[in-house]
C-alpha atoms as a PDB file:
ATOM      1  CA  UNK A   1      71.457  71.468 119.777  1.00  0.00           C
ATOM      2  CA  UNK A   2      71.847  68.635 122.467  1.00  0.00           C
ATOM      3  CA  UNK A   3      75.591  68.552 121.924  1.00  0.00           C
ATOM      4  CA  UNK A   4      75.484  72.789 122.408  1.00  0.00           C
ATOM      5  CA  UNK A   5      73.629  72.305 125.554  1.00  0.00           C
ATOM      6  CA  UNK A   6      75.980  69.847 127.228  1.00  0.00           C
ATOM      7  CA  UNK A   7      78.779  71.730 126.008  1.00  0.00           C
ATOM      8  CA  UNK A   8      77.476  75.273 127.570  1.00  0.00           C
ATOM      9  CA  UNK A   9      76.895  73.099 130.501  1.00  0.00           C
ATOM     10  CA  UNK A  10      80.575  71.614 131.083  1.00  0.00           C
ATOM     11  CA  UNK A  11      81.875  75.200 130.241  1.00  0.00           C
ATOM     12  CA  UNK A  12      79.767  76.744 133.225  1.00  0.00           C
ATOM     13  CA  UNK A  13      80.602  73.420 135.424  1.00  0.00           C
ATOM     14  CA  UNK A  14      84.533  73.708 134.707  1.00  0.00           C
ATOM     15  CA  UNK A  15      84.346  77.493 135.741  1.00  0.00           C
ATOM     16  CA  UNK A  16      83.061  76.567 139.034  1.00  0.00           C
ATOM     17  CA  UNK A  17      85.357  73.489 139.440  1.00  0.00           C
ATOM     18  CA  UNK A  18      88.399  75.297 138.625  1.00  0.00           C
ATOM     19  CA  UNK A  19      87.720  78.527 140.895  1.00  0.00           C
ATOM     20  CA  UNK A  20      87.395  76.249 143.628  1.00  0.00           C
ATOM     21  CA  UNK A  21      90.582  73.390 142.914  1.00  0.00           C
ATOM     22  CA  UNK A  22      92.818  76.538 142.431  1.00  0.00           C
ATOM     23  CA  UNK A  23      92.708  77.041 146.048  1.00  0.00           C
ATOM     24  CA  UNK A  24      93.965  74.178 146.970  1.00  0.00           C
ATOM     25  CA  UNK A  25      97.193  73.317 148.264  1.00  0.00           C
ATOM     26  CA  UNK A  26      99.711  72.038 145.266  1.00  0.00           C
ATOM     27  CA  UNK A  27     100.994  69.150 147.406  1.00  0.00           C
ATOM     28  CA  UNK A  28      97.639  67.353 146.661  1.00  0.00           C
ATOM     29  CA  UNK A  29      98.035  67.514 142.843  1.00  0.00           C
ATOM     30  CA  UNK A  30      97.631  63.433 141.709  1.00  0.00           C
ATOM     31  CA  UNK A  31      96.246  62.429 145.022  1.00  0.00           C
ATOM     32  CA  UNK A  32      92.664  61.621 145.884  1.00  0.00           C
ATOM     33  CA  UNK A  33      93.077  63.540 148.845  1.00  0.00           C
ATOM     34  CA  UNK A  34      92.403  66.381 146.383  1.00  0.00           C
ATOM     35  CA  UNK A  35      88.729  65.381 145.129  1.00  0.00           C
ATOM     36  CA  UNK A  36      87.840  64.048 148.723  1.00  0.00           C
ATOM     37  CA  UNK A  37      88.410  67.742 149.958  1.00  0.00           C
ATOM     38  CA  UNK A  38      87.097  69.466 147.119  1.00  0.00           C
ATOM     39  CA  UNK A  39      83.855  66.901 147.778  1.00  0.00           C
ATOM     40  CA  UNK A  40      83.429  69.825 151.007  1.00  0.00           C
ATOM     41  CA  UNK A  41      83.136  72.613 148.885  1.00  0.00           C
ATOM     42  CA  UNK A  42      79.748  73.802 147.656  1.00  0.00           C
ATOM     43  CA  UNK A  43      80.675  76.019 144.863  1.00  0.00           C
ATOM     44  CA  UNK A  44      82.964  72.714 143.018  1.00  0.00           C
ATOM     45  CA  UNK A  45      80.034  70.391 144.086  1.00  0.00           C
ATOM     46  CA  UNK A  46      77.814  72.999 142.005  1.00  0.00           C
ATOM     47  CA  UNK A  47      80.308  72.573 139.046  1.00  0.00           C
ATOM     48  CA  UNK A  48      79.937  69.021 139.342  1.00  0.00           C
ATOM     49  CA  UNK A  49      76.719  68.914 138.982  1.00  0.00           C
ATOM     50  CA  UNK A  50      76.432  71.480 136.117  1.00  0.00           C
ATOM     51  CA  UNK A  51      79.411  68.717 134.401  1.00  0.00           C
ATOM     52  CA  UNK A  52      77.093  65.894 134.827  1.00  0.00           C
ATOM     53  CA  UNK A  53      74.177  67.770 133.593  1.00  0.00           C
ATOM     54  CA  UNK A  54      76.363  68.172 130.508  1.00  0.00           C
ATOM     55  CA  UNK A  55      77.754  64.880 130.722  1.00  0.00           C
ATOM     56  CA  UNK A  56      74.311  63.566 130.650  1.00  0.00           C
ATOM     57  CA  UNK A  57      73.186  65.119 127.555  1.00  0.00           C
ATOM     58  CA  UNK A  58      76.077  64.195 125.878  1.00  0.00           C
ATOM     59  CA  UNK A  59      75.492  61.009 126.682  1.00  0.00           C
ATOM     60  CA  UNK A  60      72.092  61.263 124.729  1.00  0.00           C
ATOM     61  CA  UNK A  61      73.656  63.320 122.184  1.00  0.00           C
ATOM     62  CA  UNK A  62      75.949  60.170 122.019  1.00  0.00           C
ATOM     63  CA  UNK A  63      72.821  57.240 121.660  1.00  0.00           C
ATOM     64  CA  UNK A  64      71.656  59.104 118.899  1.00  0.00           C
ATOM     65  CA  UNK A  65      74.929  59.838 116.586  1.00  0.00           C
ATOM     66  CA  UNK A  66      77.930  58.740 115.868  1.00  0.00           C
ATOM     67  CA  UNK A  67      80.951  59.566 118.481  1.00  0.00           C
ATOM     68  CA  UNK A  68      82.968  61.601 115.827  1.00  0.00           C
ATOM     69  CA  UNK A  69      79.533  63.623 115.020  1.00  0.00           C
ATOM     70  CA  UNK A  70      79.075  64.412 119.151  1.00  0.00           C
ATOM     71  CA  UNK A  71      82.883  65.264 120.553  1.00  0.00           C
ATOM     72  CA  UNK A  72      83.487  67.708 118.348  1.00  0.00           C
ATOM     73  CA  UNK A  73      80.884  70.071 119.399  1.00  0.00           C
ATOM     74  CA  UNK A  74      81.373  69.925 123.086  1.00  0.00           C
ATOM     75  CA  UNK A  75      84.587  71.743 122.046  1.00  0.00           C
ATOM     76  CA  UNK A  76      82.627  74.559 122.496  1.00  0.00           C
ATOM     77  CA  UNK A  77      82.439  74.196 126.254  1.00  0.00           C
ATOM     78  CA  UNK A  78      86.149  76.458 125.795  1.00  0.00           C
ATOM     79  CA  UNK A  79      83.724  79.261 124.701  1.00  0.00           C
ATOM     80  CA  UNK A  80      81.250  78.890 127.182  1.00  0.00           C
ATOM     81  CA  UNK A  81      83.980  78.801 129.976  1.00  0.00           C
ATOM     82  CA  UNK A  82      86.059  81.550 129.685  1.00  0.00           C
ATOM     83  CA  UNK A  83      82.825  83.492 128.657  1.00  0.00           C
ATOM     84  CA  UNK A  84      81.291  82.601 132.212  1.00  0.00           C
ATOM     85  CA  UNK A  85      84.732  83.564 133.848  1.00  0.00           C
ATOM     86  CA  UNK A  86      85.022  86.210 132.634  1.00  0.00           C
ATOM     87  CA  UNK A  87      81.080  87.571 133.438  1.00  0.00           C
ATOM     88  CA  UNK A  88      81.164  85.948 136.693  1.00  0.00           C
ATOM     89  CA  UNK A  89      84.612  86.464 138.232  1.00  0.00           C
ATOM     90  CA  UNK A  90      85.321  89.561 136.181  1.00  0.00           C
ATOM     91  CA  UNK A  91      88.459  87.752 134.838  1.00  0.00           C
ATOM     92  CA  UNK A  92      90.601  89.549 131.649  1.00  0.00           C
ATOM     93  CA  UNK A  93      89.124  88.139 128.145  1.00  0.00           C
ATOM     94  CA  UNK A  94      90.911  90.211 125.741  1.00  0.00           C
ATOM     95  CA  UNK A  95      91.665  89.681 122.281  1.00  0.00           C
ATOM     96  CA  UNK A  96      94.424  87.062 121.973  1.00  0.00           C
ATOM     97  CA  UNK A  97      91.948  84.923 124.441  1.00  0.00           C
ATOM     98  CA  UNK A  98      89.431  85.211 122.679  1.00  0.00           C
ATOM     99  CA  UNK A  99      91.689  84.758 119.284  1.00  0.00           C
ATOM    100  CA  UNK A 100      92.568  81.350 120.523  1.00  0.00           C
ATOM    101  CA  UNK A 101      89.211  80.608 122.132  1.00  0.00           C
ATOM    102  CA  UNK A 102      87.472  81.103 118.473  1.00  0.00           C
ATOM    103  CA  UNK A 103      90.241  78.981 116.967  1.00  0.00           C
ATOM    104  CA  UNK A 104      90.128  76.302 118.867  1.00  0.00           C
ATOM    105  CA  UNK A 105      85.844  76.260 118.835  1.00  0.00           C
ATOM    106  CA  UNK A 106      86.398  77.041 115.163  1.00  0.00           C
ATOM    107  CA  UNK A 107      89.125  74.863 114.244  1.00  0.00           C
ATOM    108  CA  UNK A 108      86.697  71.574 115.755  1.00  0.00           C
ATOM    109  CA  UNK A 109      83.500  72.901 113.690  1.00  0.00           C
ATOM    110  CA  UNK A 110      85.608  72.888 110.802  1.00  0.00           C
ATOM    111  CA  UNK A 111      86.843  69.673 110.766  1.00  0.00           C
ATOM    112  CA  UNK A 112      83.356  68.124 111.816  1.00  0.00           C
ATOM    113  CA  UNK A 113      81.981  70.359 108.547  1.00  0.00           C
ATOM    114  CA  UNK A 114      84.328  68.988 106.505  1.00  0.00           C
ATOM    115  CA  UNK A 115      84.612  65.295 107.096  1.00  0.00           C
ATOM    116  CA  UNK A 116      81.245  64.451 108.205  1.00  0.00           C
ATOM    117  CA  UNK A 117      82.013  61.375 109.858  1.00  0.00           C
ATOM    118  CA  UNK A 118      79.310  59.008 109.247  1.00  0.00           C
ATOM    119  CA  UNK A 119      78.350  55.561 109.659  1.00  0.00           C
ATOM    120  CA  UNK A 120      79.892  52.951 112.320  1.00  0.00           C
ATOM    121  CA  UNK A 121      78.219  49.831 114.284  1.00  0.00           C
ATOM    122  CA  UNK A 122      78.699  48.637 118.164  1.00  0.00           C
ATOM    123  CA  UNK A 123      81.407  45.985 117.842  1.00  0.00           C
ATOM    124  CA  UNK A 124      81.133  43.197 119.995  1.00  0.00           C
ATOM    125  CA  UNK A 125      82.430  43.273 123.357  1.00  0.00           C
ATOM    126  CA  UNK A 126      85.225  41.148 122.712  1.00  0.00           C
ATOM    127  CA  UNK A 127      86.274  42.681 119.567  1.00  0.00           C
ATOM    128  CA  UNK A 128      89.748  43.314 118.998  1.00  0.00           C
ATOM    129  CA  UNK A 129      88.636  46.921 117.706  1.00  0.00           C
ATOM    130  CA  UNK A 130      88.743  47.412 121.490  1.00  0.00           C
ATOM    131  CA  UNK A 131      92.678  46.983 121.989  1.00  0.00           C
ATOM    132  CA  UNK A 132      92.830  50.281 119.649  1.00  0.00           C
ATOM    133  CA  UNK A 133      91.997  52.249 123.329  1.00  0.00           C
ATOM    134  CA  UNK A 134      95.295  50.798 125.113  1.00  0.00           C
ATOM    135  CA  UNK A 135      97.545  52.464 122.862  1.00  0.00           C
ATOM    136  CA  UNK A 136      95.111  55.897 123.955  1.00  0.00           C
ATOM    137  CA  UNK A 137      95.398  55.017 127.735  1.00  0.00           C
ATOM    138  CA  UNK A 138      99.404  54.357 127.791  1.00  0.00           C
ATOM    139  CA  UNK A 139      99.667  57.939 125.941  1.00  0.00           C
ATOM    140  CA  UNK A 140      97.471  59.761 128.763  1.00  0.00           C
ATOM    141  CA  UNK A 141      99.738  57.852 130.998  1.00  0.00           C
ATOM    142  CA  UNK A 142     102.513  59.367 129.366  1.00  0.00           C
ATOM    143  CA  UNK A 143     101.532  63.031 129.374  1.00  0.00           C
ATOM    144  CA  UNK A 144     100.995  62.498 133.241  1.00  0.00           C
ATOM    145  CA  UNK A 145     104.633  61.037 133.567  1.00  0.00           C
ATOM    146  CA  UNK A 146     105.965  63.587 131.139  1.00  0.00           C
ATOM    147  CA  UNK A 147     104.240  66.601 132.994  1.00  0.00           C
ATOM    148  CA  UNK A 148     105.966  65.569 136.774  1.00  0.00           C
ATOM    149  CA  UNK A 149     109.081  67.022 136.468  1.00  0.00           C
ATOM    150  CA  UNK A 150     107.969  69.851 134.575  1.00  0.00           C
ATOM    151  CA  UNK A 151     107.210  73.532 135.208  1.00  0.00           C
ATOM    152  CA  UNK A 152     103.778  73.895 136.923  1.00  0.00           C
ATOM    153  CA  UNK A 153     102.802  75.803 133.855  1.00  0.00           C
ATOM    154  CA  UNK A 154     103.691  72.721 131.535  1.00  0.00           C
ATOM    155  CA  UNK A 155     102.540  70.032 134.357  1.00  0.00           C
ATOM    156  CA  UNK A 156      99.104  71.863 134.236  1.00  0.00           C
ATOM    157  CA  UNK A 157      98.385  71.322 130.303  1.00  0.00           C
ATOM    158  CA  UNK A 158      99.761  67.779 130.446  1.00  0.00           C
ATOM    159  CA  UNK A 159      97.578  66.548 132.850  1.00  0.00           C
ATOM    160  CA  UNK A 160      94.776  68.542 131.184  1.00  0.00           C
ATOM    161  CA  UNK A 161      95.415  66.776 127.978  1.00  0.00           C
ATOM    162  CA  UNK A 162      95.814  63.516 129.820  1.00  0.00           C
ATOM    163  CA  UNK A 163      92.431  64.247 131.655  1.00  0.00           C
ATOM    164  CA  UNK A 164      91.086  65.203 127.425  1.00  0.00           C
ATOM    165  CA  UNK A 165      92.470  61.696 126.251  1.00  0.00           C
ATOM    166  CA  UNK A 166      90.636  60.274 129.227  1.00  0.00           C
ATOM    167  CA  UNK A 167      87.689  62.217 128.548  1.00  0.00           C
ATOM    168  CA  UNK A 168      87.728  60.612 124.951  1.00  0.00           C
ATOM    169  CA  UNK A 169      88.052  57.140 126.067  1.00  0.00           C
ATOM    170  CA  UNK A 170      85.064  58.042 128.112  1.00  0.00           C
ATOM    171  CA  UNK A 171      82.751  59.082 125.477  1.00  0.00           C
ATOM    172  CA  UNK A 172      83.497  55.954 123.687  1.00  0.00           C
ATOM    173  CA  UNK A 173      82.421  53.781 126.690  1.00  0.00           C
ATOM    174  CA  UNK A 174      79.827  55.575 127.033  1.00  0.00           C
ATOM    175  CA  UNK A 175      78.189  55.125 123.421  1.00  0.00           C
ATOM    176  CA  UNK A 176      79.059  51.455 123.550  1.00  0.00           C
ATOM    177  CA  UNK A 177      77.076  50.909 126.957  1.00  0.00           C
ATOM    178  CA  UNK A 178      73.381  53.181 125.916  1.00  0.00           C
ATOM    179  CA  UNK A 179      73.845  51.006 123.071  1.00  0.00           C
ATOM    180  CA  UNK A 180      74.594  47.736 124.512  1.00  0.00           C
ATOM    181  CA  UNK A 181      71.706  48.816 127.514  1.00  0.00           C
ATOM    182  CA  UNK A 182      68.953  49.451 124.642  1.00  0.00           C
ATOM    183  CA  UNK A 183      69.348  45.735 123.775  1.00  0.00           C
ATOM    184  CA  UNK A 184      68.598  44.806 128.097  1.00  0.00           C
ATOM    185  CA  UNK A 185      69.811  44.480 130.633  1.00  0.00           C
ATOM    186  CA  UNK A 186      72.358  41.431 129.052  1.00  0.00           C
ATOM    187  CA  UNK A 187      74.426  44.647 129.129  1.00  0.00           C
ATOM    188  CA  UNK A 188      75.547  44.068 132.302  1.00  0.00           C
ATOM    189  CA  UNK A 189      77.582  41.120 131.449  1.00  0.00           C
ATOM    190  CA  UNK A 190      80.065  43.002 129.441  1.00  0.00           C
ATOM    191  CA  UNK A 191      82.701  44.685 130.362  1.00  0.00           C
ATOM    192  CA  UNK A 192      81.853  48.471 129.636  1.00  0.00           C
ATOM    193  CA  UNK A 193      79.539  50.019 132.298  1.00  0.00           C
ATOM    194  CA  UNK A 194      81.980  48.793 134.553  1.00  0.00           C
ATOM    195  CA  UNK A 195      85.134  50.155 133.263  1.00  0.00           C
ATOM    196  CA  UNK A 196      83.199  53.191 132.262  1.00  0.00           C
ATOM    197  CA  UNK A 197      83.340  55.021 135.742  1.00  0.00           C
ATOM    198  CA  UNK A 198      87.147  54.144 136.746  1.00  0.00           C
ATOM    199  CA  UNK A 199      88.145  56.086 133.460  1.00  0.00           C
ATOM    200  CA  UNK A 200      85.717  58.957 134.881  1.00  0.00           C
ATOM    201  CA  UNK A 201      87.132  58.698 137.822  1.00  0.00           C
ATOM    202  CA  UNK A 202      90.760  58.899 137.203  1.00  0.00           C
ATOM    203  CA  UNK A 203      90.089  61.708 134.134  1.00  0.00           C
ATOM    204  CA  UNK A 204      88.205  63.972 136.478  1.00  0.00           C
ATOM    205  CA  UNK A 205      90.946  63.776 139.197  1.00  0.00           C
ATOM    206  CA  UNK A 206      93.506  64.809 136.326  1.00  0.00           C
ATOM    207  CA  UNK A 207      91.465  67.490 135.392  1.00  0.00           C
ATOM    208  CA  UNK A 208      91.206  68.764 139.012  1.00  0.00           C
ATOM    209  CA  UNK A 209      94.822  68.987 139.402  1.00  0.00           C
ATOM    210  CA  UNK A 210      95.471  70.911 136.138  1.00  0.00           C
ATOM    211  CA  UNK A 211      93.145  73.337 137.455  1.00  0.00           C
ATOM    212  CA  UNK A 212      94.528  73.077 141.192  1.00  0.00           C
ATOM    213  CA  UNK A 213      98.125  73.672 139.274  1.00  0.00           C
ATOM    214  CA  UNK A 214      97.174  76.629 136.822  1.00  0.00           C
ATOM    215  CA  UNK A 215      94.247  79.264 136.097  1.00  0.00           C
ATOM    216  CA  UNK A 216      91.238  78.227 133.391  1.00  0.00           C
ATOM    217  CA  UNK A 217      93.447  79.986 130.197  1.00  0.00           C
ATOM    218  CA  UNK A 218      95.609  77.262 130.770  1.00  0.00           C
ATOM    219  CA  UNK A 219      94.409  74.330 132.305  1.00  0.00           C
ATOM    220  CA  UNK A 220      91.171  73.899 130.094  1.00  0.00           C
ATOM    221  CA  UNK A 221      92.760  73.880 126.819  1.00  0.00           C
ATOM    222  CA  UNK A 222      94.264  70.943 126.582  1.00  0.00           C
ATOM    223  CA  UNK A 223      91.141  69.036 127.695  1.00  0.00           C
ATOM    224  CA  UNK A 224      88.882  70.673 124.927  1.00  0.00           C
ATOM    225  CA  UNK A 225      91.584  69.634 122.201  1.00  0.00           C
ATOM    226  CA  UNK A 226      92.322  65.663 123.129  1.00  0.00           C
ATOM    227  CA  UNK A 227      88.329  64.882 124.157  1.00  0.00           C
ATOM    228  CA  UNK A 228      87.237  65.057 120.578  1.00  0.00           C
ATOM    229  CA  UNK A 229      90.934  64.156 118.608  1.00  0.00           C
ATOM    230  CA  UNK A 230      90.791  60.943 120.862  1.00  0.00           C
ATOM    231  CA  UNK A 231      86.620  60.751 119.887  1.00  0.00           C
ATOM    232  CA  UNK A 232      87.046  60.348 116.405  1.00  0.00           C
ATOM    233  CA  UNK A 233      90.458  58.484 116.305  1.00  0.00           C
ATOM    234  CA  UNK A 234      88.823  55.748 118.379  1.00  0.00           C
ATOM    235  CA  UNK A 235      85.453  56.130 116.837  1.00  0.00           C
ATOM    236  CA  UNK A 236      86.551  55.264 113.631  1.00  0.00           C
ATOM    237  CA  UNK A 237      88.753  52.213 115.309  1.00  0.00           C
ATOM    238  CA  UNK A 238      86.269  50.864 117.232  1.00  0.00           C
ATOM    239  CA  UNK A 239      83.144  51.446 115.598  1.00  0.00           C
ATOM    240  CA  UNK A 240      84.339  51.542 112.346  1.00  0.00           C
ATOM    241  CA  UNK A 241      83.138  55.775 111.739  1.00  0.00           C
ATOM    242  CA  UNK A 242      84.505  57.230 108.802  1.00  0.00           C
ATOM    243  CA  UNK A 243      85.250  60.542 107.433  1.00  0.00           C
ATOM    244  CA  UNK A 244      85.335  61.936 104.185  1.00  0.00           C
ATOM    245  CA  UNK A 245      88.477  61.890 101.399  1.00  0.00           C
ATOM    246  CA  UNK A 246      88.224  64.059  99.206  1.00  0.00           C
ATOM    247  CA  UNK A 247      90.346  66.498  98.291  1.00  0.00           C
ATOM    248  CA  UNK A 248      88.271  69.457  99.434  1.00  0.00           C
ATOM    249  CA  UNK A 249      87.468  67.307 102.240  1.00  0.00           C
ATOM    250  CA  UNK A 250      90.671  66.369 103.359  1.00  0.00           C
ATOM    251  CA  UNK A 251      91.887  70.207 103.019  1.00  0.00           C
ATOM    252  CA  UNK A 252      89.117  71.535 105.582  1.00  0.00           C
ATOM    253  CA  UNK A 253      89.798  68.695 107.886  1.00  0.00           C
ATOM    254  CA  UNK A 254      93.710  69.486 107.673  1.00  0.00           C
ATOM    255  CA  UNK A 255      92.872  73.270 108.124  1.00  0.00           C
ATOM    256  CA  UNK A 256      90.448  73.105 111.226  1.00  0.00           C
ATOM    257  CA  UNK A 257      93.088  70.896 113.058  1.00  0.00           C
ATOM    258  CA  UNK A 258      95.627  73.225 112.360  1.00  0.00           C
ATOM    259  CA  UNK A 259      93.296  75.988 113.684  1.00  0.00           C
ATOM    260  CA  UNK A 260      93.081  73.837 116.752  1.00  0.00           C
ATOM    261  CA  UNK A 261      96.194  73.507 117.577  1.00  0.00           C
ATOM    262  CA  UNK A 262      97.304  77.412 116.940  1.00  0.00           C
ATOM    263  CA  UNK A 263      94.229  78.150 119.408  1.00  0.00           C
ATOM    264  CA  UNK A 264      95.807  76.060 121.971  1.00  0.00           C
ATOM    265  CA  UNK A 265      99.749  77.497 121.253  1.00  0.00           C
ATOM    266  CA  UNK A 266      97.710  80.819 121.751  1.00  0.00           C
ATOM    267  CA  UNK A 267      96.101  80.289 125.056  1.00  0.00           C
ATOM    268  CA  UNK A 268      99.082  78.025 125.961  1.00  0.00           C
ATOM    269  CA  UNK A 269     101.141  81.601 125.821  1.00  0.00           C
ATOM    270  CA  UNK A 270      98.365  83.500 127.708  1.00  0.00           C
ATOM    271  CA  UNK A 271     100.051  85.864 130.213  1.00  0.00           C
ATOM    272  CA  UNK A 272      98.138  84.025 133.051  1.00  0.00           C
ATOM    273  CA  UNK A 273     100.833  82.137 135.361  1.00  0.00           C
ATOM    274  CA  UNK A 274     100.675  79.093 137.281  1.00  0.00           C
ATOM    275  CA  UNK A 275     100.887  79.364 140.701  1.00  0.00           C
ATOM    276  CA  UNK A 276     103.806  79.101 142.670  1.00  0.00           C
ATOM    277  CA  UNK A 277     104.085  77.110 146.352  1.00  0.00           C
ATOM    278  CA  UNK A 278     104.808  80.487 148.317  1.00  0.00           C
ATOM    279  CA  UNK A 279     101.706  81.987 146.570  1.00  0.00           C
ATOM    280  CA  UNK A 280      99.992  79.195 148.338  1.00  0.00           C
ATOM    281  CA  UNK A 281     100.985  79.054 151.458  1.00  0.00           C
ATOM    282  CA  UNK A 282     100.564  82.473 151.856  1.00  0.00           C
ATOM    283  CA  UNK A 283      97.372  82.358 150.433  1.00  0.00           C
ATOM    284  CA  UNK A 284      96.665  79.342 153.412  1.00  0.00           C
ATOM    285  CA  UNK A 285      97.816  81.708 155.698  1.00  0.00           C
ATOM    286  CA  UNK A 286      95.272  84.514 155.621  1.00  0.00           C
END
């Protein structure tokens, strides 16, 4: 129930972010100029703090189970936010939205249902286990490199899954520090709280340009899809999670990613475009 709160939450919070990063100008896409200005806007500082009410639970969510157990629920947040959008700003939710909406929400539950991932311990802080997130951090690097040169339709969902992988990396940090802080405050020695908010950082400025770049349909996606992929890959790396193999267990997990990814090829066809520079600047103009 924690994990559906924060995840209702960050839906609400990205609706609010995203109404107000779509109106601003595409040149400042990638630079902090973006989240300084957006800082001046009360409606994105109200999604903010909705987002860090959700990131807060989460974080509870994530002292109390395991990280593959947590991430997959706050998929849900891709319900929650087109839901609110579509209440609040009267924006189209018809049936191949909300297809891809359930199959993406579904696909997640699915997998969680049928692996079950279980077990895991806090490594210690100068584990090897922890090299397994460079590997994640060079391919969110690459989805930002591959997305430059790109349509703005295409740029948009690779720096939302960039911002996901991110977001992933973060939840990890994040169970590793309420862990390592319910031993004291010998926490502070290590190496995690302190890393912990430059990977916020630079994921929620990647997530702010998808949505300056491209409407919620497609700019939210990607993030719901990599947060809890990159969860359980590096849960099970780092703190040594596992799911279940079984046959019947293995076919449900295989089945509720492929359901995730058709939900995301689904909203990733929406007819909602990106919007172009002269859009923009006329837009700037009235």
């Amino acid at each position: 129930m924690i994990s559906l709160g924060a995840a209702c939450l960050l839906g609400i919070g990205f609706v609010a972010q995203q109404h107000a990063a779509y109106r601003e100008p595409l040149e400042e896409m990638l630079h902090p100029r973006l989240l300084l200005d957006l800082m001046r806007m009360p409606l994105w500082l109200v999604g903010i703090g909705l987002m860090l009410g959700g990131q807060l639970l989460s974080a509870v969510a994530l002292r109390e189970a395991d990280v593959a157990q947590v991430t997959p629920l706050l998929a849900v947040n891709l319900l929650f936010a087109l839901t609110a959008a579509h209440v609040i700003y009267k924006e189209p939710f018809g049936r191949m939205l909300q297809l891809g909406a359930v199959l993406v929400s579904g696909g997640v539950a699915l997998f969680l249902f049928a692996g079950r991932p279980q077990g895991g311990h806090l490594p210690d802080p100068v584990s090897l286990r922890w090299l397994a997130a460079l590997p994640v951090v060079m391919a969110a690097a690459a989805l930002v490199l591959f997305g430059l040169r790109r349509s703005l339709k295409v740029k948009a969902m690779s720096l939302a899954a960039a911002a996901g992988v991110l977001y992933g990396v973060q939840d990890v940090l994040t169970r590793s520090t309420l862990l390592t802080l319910s031993n004291g405050l010998s926490a502070l020695e290590t190496w995690q709280p302190y890393v912990l908010p430059c990977v916020a950082v630079v994921g929620l400025l990647l997530n702010q340009s998808a949505f300056d770049a491209a409407p919620l349909q497609i700019s939210l996606p990607a993030t719901t899809a990599a947060e809890p992929i990159i969860g359980i890959v590096l849960g099970a790396a780092i703190f040594s999670e596992h799911l279940r193999v079984t046959p019947e267990a293995l076919a449900g997990e295989v089945a509720g990613l492929i359901a995730l990814v058709a939900g995301i090829v689904i909203l990733g066809r929406s007819r909602f475009l990106a919007k172009h520079a002269h859009q923009q600047r006329r837009r700037e103009e009235q």
